[in-house]
Protein backbone atom coordinates (compact mmCIF):
# COMPACT_ATOMS: atom_id res chain seq x y z
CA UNK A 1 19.91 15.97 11.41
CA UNK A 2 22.95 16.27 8.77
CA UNK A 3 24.62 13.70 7.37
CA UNK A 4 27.52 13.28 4.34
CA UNK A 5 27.22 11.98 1.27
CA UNK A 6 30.46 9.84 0.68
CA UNK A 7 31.36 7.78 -2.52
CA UNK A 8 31.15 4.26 -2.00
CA UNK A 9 33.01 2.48 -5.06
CA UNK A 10 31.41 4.15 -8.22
CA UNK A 11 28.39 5.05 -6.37
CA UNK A 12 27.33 8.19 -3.43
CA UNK A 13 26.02 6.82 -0.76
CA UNK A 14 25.07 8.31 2.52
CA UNK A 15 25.02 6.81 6.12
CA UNK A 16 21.77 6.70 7.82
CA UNK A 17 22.15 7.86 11.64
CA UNK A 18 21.61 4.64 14.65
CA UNK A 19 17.97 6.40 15.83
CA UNK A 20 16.39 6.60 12.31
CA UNK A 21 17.78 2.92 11.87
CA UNK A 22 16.08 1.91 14.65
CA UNK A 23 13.02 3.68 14.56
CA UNK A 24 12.25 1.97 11.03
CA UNK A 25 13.82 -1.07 11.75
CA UNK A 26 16.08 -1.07 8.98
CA UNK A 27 19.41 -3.10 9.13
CA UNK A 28 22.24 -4.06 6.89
CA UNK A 29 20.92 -4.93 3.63
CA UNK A 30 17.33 -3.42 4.15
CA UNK A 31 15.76 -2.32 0.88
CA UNK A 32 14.38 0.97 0.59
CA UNK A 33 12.57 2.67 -2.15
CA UNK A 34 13.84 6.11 -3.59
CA UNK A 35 11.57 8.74 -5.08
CA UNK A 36 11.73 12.39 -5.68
CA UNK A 37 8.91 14.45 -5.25
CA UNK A 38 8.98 18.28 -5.34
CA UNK A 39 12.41 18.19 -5.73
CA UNK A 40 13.02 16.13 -2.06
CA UNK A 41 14.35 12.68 -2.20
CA UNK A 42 12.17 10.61 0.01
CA UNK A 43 13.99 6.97 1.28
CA UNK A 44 10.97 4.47 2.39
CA UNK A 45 11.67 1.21 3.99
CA UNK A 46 10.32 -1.21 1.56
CA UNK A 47 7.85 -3.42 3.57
CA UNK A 48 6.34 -6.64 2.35
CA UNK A 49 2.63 -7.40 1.60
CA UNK A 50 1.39 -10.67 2.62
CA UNK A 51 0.76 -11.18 -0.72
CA UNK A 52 4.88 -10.84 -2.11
CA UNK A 53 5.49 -13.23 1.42
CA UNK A 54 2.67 -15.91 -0.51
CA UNK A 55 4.77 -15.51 -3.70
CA UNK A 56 8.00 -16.77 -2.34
CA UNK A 57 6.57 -20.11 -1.13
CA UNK A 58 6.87 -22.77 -3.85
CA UNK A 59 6.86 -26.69 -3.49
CA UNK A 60 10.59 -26.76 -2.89
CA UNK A 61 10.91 -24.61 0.04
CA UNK A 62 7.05 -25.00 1.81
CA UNK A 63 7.82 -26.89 5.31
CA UNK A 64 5.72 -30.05 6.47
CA UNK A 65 3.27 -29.54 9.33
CA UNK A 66 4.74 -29.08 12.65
CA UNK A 67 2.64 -31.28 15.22
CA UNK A 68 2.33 -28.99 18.62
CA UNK A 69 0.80 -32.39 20.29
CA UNK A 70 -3.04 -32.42 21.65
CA UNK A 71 -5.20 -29.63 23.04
CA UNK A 72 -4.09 -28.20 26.60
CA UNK A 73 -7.38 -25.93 26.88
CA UNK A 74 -10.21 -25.03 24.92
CA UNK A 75 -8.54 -24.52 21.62
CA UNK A 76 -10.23 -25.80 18.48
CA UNK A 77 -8.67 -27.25 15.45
């Protein structure tokens, strides 16, 4: 699939087509990373670890509990 580069401001920037969007679940301000390797530019949805998710939670915005009520089954808390 083809697509055009186009200058955006000072930058180049180049559209990505609906079905790769979807497919990689990327959406208006996604972050991708940008490499080169053997001379191919390779765009990579950035995903987070678990661990970069832990490393956002401070005192200020960590949520009290959230009481569901008492047990309907068999669960165990």
């Amino acid at each position: 699939m083809q697509t055009v580069v186009q200058k955006w401001g000072n930058s180049l920037g180049i559209r990505i087509p609906s079905v790769y969007a979807k497919e990689f679940e990327l959406k208006n301000g996604s972050f991708v990373d940008i490499s080169v390797e053997e001379g191919k530019q390779i765009i990579v949805p950035k995903r987070n670890s678990l661990e970069d998710l832990m490393a956002k939670v401070s005192m200020e915005n960590i949520h009290e509990p959230v009481e569901t009520g008492s047990s309907v089954g068999k669960e165990e808390w």
